[in-house]
N, C-alpha and C. Protein backbone atom coordinates (compact mmCIF):
# COMPACT_ATOMS: atom_id res chain seq x y z
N UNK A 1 0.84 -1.18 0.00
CA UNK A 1 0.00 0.00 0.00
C UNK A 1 0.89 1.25 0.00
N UNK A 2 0.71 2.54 -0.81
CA UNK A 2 1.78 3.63 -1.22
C UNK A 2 0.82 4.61 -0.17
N UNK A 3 1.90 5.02 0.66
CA UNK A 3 1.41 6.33 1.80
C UNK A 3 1.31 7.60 0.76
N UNK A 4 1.53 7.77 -0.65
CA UNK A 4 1.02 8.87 -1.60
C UNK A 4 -0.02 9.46 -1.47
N UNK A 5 -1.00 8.48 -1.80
CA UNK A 5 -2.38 9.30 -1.76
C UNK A 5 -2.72 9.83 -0.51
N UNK A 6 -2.27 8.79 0.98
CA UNK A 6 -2.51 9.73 2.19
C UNK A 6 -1.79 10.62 2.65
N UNK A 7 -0.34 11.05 2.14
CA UNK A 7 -0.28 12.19 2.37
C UNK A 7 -0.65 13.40 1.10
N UNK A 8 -0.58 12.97 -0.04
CA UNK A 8 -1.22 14.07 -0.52
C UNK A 8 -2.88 14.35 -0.94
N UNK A 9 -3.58 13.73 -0.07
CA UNK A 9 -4.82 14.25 -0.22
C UNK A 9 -5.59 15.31 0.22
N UNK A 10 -6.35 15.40 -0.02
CA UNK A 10 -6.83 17.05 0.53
C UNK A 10 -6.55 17.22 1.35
N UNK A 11 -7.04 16.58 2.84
CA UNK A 11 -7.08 16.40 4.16
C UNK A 11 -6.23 16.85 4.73
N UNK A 12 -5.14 15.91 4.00
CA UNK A 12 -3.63 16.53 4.85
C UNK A 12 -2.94 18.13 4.43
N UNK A 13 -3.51 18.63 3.32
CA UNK A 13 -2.86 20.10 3.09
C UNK A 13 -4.28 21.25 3.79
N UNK A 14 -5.34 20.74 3.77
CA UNK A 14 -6.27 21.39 3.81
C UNK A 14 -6.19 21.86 5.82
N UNK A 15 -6.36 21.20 6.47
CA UNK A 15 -6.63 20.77 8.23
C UNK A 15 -4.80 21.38 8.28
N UNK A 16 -5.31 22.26 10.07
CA UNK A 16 -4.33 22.80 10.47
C UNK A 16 -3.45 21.84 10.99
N UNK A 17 -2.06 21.91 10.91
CA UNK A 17 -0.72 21.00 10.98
C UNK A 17 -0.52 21.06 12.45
N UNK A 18 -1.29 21.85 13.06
CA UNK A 18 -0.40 22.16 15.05
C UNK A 18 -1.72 20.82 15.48
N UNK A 19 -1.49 20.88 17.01
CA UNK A 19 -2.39 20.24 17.56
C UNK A 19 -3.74 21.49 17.89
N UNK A 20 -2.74 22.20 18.41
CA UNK A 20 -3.59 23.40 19.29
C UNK A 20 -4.36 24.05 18.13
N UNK A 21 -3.84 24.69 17.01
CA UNK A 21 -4.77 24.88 16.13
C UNK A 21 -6.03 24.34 15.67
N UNK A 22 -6.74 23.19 15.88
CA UNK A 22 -7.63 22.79 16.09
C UNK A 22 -9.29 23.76 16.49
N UNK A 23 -10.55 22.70 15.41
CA UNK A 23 -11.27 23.36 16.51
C UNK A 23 -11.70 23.20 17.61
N UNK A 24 -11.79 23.73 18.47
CA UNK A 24 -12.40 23.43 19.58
C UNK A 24 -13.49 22.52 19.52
N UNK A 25 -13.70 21.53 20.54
CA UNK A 25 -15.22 21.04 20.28
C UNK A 25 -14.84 19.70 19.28
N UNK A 26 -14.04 19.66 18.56
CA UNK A 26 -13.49 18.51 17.56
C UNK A 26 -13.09 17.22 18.13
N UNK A 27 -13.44 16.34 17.24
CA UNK A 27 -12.36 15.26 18.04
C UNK A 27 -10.87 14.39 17.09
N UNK A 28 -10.03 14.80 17.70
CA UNK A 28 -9.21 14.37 17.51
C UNK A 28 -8.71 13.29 16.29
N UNK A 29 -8.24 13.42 14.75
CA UNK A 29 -8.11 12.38 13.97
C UNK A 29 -6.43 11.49 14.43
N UNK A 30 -6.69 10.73 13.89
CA UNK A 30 -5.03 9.66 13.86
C UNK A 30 -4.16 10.42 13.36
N UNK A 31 -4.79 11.48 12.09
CA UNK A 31 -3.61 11.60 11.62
C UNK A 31 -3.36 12.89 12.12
N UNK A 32 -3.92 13.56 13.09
CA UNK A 32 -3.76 14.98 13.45
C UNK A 32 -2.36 14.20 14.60
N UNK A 33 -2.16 13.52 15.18
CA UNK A 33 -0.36 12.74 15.77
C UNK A 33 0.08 12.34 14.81
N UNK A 34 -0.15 12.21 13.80
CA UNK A 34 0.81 11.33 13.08
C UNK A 34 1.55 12.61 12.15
N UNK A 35 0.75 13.76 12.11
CA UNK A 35 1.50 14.96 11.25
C UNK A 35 2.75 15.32 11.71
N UNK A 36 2.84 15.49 13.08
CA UNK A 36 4.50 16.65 13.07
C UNK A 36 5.32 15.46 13.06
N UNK A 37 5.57 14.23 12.92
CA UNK A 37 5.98 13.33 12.06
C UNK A 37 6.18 13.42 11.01
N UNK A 38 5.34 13.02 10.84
CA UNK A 38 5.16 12.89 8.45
C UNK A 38 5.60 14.44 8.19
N UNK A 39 5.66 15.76 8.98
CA UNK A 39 6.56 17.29 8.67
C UNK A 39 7.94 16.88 8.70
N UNK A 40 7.97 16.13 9.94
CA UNK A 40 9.70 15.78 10.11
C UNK A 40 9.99 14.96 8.41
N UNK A 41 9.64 14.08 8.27
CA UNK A 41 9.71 13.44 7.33
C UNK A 41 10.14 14.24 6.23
N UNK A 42 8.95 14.47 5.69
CA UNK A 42 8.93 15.30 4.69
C UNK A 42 9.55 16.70 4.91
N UNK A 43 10.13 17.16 5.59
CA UNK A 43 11.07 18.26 6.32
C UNK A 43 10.17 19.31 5.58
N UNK A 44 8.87 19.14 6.16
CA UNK A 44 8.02 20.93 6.01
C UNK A 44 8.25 21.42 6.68
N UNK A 45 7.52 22.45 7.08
CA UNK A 45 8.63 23.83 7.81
C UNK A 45 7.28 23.53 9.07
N UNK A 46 7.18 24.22 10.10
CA UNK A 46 6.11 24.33 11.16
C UNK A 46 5.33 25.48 10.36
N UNK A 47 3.91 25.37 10.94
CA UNK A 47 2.97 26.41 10.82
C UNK A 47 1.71 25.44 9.44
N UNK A 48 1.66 26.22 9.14
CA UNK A 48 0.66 25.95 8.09
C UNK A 48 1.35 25.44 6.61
N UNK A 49 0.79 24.50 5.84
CA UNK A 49 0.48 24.19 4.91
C UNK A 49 0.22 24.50 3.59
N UNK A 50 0.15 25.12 2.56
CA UNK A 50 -0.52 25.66 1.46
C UNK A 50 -1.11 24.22 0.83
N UNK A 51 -2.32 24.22 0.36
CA UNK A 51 -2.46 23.54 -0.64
C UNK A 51 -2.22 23.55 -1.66
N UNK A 52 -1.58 22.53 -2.42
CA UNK A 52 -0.78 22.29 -3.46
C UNK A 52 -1.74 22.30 -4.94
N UNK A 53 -2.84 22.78 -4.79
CA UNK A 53 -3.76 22.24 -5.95
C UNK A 53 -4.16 24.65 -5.87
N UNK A 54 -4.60 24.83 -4.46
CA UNK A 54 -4.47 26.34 -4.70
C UNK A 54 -3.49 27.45 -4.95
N UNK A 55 -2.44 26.84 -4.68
CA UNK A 55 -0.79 27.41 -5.00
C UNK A 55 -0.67 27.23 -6.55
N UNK A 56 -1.04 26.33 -7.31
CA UNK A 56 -0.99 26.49 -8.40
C UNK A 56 -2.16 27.22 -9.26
N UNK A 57 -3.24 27.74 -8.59
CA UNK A 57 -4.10 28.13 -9.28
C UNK A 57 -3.29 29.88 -9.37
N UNK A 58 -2.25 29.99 -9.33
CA UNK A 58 -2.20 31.39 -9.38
C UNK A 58 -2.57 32.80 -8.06
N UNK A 59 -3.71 32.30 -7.65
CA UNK A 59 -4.27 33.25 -7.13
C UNK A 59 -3.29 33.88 -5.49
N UNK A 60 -3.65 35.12 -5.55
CA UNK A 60 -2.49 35.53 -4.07
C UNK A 60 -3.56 36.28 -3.20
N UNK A 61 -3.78 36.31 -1.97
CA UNK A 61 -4.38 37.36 -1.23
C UNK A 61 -3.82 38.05 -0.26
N UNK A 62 -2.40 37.68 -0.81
CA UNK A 62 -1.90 38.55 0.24
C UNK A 62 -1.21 40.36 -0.41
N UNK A 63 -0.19 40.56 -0.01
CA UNK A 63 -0.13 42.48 -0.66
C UNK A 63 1.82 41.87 -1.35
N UNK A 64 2.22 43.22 -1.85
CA UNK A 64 3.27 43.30 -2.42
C UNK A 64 3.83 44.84 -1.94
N UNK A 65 4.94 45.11 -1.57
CA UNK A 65 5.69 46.03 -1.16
C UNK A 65 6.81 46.04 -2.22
N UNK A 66 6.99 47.68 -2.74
CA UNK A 66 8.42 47.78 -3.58
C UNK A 66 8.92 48.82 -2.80
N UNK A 67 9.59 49.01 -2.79
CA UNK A 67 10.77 50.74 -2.21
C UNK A 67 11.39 50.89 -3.32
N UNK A 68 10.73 51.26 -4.50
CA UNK A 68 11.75 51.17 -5.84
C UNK A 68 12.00 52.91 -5.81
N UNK A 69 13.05 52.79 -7.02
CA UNK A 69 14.26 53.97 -7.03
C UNK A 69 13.51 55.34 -6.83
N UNK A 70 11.99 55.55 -7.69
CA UNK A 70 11.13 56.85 -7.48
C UNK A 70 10.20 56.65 -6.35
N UNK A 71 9.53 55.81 -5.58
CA UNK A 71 8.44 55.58 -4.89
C UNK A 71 8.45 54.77 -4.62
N UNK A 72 7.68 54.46 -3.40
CA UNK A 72 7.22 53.34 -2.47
C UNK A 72 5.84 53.12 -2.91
N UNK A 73 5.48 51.33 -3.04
CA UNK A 73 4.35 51.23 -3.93
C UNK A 73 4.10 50.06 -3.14
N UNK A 74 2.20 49.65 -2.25
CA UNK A 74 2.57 48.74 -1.29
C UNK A 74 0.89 48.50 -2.31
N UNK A 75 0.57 47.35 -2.72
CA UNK A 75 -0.43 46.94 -3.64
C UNK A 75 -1.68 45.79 -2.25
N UNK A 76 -2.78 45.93 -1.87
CA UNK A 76 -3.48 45.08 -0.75
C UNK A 76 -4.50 44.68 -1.56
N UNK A 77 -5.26 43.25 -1.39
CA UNK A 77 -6.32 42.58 -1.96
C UNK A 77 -7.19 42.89 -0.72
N UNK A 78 -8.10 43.86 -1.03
CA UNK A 78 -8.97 44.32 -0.11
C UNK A 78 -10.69 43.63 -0.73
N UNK A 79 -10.87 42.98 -1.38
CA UNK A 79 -11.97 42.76 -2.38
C UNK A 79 -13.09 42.36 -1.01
N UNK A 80 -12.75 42.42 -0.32
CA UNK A 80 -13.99 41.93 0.76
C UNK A 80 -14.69 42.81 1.81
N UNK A 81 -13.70 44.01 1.02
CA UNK A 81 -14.22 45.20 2.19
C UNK A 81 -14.44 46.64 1.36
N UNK A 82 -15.75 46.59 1.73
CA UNK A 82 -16.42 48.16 1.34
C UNK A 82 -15.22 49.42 1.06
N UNK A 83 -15.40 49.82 0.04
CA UNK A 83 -14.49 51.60 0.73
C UNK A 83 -14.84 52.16 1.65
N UNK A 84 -15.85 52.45 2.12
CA UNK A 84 -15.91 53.01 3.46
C UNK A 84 -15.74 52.18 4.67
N UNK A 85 -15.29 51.06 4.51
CA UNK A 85 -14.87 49.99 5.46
C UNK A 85 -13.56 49.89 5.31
N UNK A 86 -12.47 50.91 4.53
CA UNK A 86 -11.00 50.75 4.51
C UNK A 86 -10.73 52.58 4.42
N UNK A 87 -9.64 52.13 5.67
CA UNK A 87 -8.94 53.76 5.64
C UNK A 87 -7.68 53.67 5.73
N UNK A 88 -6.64 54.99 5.23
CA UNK A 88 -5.50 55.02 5.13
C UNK A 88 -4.74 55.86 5.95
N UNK A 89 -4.24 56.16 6.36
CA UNK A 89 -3.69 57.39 7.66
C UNK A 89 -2.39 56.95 8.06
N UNK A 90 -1.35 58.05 7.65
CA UNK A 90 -0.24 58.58 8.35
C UNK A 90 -0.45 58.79 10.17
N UNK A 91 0.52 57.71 10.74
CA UNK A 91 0.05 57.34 11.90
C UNK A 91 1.27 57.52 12.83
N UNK A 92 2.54 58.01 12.27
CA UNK A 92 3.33 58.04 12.93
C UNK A 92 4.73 59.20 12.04
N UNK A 93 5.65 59.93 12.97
CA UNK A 93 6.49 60.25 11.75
C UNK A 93 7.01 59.90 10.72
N UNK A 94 6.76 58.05 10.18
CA UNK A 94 7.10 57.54 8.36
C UNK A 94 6.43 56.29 9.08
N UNK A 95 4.70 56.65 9.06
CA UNK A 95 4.11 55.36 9.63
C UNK A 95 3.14 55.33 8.47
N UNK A 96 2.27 54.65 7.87
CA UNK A 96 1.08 54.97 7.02
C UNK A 96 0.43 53.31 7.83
N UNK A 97 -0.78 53.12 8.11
CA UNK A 97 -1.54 52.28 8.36
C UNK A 97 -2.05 52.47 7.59
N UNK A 98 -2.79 51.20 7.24
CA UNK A 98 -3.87 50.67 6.16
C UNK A 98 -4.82 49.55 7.10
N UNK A 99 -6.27 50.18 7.57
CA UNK A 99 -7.34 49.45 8.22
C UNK A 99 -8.18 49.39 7.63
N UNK A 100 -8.43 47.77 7.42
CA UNK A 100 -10.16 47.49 7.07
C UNK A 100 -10.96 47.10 8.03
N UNK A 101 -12.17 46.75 8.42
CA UNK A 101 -13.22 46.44 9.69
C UNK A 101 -14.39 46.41 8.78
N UNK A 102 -15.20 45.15 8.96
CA UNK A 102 -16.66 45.27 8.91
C UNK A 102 -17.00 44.28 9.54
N UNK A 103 -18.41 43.75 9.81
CA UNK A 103 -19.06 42.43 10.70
C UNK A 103 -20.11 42.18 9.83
N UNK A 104 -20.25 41.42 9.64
CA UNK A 104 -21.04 40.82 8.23
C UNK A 104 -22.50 40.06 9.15
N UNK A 105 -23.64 39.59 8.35
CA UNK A 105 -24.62 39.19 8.89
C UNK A 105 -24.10 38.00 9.46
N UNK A 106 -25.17 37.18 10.19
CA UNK A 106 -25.12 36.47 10.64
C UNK A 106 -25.89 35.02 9.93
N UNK A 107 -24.79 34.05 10.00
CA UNK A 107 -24.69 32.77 9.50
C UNK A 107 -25.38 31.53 10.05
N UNK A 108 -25.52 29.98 10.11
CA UNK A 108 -25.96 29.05 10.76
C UNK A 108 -24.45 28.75 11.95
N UNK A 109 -23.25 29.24 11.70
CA UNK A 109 -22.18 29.25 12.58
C UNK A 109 -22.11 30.41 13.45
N UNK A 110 -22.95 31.30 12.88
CA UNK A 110 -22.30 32.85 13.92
C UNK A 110 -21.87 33.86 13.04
N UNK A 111 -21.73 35.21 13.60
CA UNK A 111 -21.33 36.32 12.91
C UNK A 111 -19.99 36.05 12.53
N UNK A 112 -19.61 36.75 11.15
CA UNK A 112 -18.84 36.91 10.43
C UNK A 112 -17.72 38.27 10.34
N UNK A 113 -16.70 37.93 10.60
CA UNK A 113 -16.27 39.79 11.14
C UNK A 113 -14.43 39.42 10.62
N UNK A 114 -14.72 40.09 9.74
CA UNK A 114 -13.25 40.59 9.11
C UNK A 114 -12.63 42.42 9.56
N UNK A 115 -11.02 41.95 10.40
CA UNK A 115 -10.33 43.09 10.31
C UNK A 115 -8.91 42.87 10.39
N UNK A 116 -8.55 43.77 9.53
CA UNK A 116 -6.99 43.75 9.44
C UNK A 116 -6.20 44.97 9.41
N UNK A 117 -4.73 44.83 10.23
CA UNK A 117 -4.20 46.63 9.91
C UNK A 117 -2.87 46.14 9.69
N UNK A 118 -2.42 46.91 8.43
CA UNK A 118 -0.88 46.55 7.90
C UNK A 118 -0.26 48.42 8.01
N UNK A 119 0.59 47.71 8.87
CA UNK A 119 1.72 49.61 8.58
C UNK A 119 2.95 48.88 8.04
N UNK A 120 3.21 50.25 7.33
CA UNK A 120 4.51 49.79 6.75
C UNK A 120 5.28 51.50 7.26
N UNK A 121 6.79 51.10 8.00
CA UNK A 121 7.35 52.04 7.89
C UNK A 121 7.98 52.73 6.77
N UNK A 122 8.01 53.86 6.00
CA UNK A 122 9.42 54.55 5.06
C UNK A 122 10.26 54.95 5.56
N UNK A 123 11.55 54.82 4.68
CA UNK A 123 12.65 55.06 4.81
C UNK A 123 12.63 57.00 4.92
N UNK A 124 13.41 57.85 5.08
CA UNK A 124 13.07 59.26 5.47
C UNK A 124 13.36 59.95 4.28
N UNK A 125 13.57 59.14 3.27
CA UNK A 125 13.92 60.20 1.69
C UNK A 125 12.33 59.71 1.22
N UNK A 126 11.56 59.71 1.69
CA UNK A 126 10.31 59.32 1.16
C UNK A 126 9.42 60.26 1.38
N UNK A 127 8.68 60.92 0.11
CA UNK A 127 7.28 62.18 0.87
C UNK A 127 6.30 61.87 1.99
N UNK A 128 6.25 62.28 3.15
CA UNK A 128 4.88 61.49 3.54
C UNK A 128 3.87 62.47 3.44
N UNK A 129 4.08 63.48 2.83
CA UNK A 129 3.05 64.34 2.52
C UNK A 129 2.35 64.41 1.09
N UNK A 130 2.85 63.53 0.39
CA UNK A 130 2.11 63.29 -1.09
C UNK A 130 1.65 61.90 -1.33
N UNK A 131 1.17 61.17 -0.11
CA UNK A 131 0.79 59.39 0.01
C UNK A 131 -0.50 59.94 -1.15
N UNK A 132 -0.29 58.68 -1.79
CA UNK A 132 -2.10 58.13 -2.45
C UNK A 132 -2.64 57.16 -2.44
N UNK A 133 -3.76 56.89 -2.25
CA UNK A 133 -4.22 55.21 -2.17
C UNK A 133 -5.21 55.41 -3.45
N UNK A 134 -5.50 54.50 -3.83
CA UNK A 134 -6.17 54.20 -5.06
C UNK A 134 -6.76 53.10 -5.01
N UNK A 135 -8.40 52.52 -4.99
CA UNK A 135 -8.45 51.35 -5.25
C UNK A 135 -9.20 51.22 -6.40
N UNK A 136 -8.98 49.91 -6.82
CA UNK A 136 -9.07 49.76 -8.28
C UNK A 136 -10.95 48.42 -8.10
N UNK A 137 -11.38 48.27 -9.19
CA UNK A 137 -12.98 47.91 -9.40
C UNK A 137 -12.44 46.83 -9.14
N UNK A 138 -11.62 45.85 -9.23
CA UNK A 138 -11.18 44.10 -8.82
C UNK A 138 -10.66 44.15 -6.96
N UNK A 139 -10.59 45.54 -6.74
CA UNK A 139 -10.57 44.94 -4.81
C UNK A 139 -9.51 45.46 -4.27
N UNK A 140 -8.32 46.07 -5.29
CA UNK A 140 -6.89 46.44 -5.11
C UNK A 140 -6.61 47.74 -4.65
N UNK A 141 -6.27 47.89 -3.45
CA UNK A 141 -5.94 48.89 -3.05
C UNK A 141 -4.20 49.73 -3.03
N UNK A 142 -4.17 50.40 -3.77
CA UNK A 142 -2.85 50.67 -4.10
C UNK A 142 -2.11 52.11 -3.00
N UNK A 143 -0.93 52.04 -2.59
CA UNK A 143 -0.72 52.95 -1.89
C UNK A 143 1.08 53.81 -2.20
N UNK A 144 1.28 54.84 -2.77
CA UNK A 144 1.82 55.24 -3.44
C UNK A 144 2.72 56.65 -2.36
N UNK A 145 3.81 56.44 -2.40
CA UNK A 145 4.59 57.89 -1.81
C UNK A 145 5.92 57.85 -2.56
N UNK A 146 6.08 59.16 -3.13
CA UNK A 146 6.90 59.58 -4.19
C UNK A 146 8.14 60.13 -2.96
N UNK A 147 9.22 59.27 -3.51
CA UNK A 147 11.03 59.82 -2.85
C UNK A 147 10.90 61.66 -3.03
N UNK A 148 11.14 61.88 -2.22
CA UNK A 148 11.94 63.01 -1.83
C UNK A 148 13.10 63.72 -3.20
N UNK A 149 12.83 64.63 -3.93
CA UNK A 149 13.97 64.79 -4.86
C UNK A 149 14.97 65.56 -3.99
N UNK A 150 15.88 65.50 -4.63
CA UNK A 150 17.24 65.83 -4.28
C UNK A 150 17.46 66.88 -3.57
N UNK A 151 16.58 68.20 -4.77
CA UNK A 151 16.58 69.45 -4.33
C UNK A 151 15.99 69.82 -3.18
N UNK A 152 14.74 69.06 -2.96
CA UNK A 152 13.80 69.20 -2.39
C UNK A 152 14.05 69.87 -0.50
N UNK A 153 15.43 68.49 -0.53
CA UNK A 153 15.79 68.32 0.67
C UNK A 153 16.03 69.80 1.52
N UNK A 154 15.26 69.70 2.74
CA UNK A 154 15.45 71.42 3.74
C UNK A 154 17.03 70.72 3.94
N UNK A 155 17.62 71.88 4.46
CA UNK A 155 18.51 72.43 5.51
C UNK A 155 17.88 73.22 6.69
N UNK A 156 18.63 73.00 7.46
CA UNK A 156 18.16 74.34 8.20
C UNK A 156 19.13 74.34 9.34
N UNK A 157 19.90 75.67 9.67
CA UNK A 157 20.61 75.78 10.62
C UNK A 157 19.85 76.12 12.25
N UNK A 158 20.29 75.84 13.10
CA UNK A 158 19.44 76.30 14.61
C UNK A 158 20.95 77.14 15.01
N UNK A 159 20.28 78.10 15.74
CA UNK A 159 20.50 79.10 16.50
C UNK A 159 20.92 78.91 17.68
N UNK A 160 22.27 78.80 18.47
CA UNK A 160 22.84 78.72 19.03
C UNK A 160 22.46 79.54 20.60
N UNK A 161 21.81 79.33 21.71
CA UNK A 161 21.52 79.98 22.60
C UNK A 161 22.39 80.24 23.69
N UNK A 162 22.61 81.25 24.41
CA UNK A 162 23.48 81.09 25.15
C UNK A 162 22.69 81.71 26.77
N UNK A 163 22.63 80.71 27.33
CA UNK A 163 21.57 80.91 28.18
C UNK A 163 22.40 81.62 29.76
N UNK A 164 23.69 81.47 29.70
CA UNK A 164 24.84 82.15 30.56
C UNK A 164 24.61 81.44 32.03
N UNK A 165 24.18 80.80 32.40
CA UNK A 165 24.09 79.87 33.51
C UNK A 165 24.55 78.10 33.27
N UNK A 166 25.49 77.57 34.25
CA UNK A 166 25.71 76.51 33.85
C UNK A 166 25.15 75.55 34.20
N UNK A 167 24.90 74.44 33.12
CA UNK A 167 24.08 73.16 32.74
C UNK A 167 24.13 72.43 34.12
N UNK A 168 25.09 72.23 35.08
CA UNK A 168 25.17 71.69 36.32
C UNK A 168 25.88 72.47 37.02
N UNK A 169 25.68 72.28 38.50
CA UNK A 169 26.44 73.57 39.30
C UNK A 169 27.38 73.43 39.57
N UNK A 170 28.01 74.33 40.20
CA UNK A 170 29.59 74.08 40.02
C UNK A 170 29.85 74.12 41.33
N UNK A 171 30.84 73.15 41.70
CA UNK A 171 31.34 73.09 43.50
C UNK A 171 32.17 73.98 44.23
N UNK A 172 31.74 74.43 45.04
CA UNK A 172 32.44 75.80 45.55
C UNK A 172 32.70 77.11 44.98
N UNK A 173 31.01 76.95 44.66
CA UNK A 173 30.88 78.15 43.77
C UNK A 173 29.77 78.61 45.37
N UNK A 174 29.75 80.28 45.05
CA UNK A 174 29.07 80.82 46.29
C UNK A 174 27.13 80.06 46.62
N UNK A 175 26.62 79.96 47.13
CA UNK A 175 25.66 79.43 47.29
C UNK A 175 25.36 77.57 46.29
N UNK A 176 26.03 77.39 46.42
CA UNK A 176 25.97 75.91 46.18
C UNK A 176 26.48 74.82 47.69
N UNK A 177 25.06 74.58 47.62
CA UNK A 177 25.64 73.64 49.01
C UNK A 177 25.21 73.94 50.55
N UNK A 178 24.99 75.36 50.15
CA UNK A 178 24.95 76.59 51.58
C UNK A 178 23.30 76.02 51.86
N UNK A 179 23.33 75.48 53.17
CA UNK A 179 22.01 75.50 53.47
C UNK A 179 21.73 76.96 54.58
């Protein structure tokens, strides 16, 4: 008998690889012990799985980040959330968050409630005053900040104060010490 088909059948790419990952309330299969085995084996990595039949279909839901030579360009598959259920905001001095939130009706399992928040820091030759987000009719939310040109860059000198009292006191100087 060839262990092929049982390890590559749905089952085994589909069902979470931990124990604890599990659902609650479940009971326990043979092969949910027999996995971080058959990982050793097959030297998969810990965590999750991809299925090998959806990995080839192309499809990605996750985002793409460039820091290329003119702009920072961070691309999110938002297709499940309203525009007014996704906002963009400069959140820190080279912070931009990207939040979606909604709670969807309710199912024969229970309410349905998607949220997610991705920040990405920039590097400081980056505008954070000319960000754009853009989303596109397929779900894509695009987020765009143009480098800093050359010229652009401030200087600025500060002004030297001289406040004539010293930063710490000095010992056996008149009233230092004197109770």
């Amino acid at each position: 008998m060839s262990l092929l088909p049982y390890l590559l059948g749905d089952s085994y790419y589909t069902r979470p690889s931990r124990l604890f990952d599990q659902h609650f309330g479940l009971v326990l299969e043979p092969e949910d012990l027999v996995q971080p085995i058959s990982r050793q084996f097959l030297r998969c990595p810990a965590g999750y799985l991809r299925n090998w039949q959806s990995a080839s279909s192309g499809k990605d839901s996750g985002s793409t980040v460039n820091y290329g030579k003119d702009q920072f360009s961070a691309n999110l598959d938002v297709q499940q959330f309203k525009p007014e259920e996704i906002s963009v905001k400069v959140t820190g001095d080279r912070e931009v968050t990207i939040e979606g939130k909604h709670e969807e009706k309710e199912d024969e399992h229970g309410h349905i409630y998607r949220h997610f928040i991705r920040r990405y820091v920039l590097p400081k030759n980056y505008d954070m005053g000319k960000i754009e987000s853009k989303l596109s009719s397929d779900g894509v939310l695009s987020i765009t900040a143009p480098k800093v040109a050359v010229g652009e860059i401030q200087h600025k000198s500060i002004a030297i104060e001289q406040t004539g009292q010293p930063a710490k006191p000095v010992e056996g100087a008149k009233g230092a010490g004197e109770k």
